[in-house]
Protein backbone atom coordinates (compact mmCIF):
# COMPACT_ATOMS: atom_id res chain seq x y z
CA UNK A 1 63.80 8.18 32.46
CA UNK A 2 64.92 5.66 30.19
CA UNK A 3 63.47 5.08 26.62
CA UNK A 4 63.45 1.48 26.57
CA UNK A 5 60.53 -0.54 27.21
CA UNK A 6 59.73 -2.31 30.22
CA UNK A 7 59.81 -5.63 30.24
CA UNK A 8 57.89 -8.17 31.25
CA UNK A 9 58.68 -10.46 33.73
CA UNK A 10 59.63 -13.97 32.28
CA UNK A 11 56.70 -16.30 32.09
CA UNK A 12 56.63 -19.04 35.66
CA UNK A 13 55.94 -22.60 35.16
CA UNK A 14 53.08 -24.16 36.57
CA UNK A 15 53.31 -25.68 39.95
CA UNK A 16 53.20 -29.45 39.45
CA UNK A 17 50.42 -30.94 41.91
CA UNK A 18 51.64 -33.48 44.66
CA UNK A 19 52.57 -36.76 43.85
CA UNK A 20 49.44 -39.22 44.96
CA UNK A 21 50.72 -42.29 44.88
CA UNK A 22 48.05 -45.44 44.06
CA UNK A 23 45.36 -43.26 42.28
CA UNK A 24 46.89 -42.39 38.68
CA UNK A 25 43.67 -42.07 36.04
CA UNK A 26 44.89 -45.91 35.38
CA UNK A 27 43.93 -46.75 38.83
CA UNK A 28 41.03 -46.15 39.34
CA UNK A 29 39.44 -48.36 37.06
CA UNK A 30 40.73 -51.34 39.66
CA UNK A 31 39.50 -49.75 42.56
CA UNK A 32 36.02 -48.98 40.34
CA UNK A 33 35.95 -52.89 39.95
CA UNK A 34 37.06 -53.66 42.84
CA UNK A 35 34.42 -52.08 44.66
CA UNK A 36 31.98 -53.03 42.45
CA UNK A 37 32.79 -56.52 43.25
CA UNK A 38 33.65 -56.82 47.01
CA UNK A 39 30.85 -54.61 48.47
CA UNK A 40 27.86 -56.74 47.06
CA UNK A 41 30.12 -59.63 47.99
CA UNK A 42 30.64 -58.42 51.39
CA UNK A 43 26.98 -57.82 51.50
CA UNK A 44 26.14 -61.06 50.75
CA UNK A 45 28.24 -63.06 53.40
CA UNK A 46 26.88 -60.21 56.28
CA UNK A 47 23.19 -61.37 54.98
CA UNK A 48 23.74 -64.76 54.49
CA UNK A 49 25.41 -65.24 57.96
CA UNK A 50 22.72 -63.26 59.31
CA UNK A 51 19.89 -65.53 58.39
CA UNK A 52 21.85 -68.98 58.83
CA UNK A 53 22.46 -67.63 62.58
CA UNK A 54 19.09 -66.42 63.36
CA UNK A 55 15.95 -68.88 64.09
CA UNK A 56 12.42 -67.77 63.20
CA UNK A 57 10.80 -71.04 64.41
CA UNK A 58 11.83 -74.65 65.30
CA UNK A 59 9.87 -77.59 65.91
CA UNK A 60 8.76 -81.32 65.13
CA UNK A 61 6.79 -82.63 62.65
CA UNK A 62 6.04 -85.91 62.94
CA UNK A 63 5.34 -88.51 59.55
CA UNK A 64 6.42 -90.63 57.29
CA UNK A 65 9.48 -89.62 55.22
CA UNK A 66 8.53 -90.62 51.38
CA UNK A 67 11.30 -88.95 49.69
CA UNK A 68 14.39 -87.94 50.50
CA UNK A 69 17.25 -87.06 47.95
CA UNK A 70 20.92 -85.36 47.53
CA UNK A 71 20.59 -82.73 44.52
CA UNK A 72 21.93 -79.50 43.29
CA UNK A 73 24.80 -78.51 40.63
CA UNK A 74 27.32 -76.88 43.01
CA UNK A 75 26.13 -76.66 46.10
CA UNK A 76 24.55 -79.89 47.20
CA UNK A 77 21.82 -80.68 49.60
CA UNK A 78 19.34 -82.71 50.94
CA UNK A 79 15.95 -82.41 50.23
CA UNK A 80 13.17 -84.23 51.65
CA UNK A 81 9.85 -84.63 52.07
CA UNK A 82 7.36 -85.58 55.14
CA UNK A 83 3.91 -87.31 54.54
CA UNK A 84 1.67 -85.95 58.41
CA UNK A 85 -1.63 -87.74 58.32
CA UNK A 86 -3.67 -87.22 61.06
CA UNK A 87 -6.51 -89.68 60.46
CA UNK A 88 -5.73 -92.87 58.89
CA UNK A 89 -7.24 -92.94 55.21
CA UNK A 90 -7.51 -89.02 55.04
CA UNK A 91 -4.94 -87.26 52.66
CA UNK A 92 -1.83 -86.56 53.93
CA UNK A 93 -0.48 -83.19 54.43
CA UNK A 94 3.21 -82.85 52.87
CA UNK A 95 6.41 -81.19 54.61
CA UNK A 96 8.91 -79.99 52.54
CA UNK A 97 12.74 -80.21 54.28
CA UNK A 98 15.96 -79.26 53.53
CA UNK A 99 19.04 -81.27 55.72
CA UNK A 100 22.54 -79.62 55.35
CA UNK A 101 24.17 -82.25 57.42
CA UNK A 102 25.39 -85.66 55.72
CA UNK A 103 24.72 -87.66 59.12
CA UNK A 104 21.53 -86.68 59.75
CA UNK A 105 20.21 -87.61 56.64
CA UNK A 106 21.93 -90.73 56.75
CA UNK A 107 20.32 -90.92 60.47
CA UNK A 108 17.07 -90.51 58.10
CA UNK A 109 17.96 -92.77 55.68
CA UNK A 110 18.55 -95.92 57.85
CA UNK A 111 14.25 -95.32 59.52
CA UNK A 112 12.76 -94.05 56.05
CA UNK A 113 9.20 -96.11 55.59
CA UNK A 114 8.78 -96.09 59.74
CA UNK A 115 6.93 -93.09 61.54
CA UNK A 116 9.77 -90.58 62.30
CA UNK A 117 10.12 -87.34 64.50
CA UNK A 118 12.19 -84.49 62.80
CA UNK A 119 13.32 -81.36 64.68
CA UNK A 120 13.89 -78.57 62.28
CA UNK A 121 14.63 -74.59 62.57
CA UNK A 122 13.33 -72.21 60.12
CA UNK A 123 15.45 -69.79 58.38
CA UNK A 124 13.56 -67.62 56.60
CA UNK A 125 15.33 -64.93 54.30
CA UNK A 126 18.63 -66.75 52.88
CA UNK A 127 18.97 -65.41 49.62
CA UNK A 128 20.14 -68.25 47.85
CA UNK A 129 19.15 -72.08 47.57
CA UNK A 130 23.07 -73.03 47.88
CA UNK A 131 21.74 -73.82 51.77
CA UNK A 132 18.69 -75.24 50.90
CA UNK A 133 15.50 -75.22 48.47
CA UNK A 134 13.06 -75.01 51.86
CA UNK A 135 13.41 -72.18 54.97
CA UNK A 136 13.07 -75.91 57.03
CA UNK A 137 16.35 -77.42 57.88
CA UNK A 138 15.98 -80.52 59.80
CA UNK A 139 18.87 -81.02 62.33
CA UNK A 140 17.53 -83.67 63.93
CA UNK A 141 15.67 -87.13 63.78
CA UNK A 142 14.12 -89.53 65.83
CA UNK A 143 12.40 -92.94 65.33
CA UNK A 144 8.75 -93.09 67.01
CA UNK A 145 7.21 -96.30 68.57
C-alpha cells in the first residue's frame, strides 16, 4: 500500500434545470395580470350574454307613455315610462321601460300622448345598467284605437 492519501473525487457541477421557455420569474407577473383580468372579463360576457338571450316573461302593457328619454354616460339608452289606469279618475299605476333599439323608440316617439300597446321581454339578472336601468325592454309598439 501506498502512503499517500486518497483523494477525493473532484467536486461535479450542478445539473442546470431545463430551459422553460415563457415562464422566467419575470413572467409570471403578466400571466398573474393577465388572468386576473381576462377571467372576470370572460365571466362577464358568458353572464351577460346569458341573460340578454334568455326571456323570463314577455308581454303588453297597455297606457299612456308620459315620459320617455335617451340617458346614460357611456352606454346610452332609452328609458321610459307607462301611465295603466284602469278606471278613469283612479291613480294610475306606472311601468317603468327600458328600449335598446333607436327605431322603436322613435316608433314611440311619433304616438306619445295617445293610448299605446308595448310588447316587452323581461331580462332579469344583467349585471349592469349599460343595457338598461329596468329588467323590461320594450321591442315593440303599437297604437290602440
Amino acid at each position: 500500500m501506498s502512503d499517500t492519501p486518497a483523494q477525493s473525487p473532484a467536486p461535479t457541477a450542478e445539473p442546470t434545470p431545463p430551459f422553460r421557455a415563457g415562464f422566467g420569474r419575470r413572467h409570471w407577473g403578466k400571466l398573474t395580470l393577465l388572468t386576473v383580468v381576462l377571467v372576470p372579463l370572460i365571466g362577464m360576457s358568458l353572464w351577460v350574454g346569458v341573460t340578454l338571450s334568455y326571456t323570463y316573461s314577455e308581454g303588453t302593457r297597455t297606457g299612456y307613455v308620459q315620459k320617455l328619454s335617451h340617458k346614460g354616460w357611456m352606454c346610452k339608452t332609452w328609458e321610459g315610462e307607462l301611465a295603466m289606469t284602469t278606471v278613469p279618475g283612479t291613480a294610475p299605476q306606472i311601468f317603468n321601460f327600458s328600449v335598446r333599439s333607436d327605431s322603436v323608440a322613435k316608433e314611440i316617439e311619433k304616438i306619445e300622448g295617445a293610448q299605446v300597446q308595448l310588447h316587452y321581454k323581461e331580462h332579469r339578472g344583467v349585471p349592469t345598467a349599460c343595457f338598461g336601468e329596468t329588467t323590461y325592454f320594450v321591442d315593440g309598439v303599437r297604437g290602440t284605437k
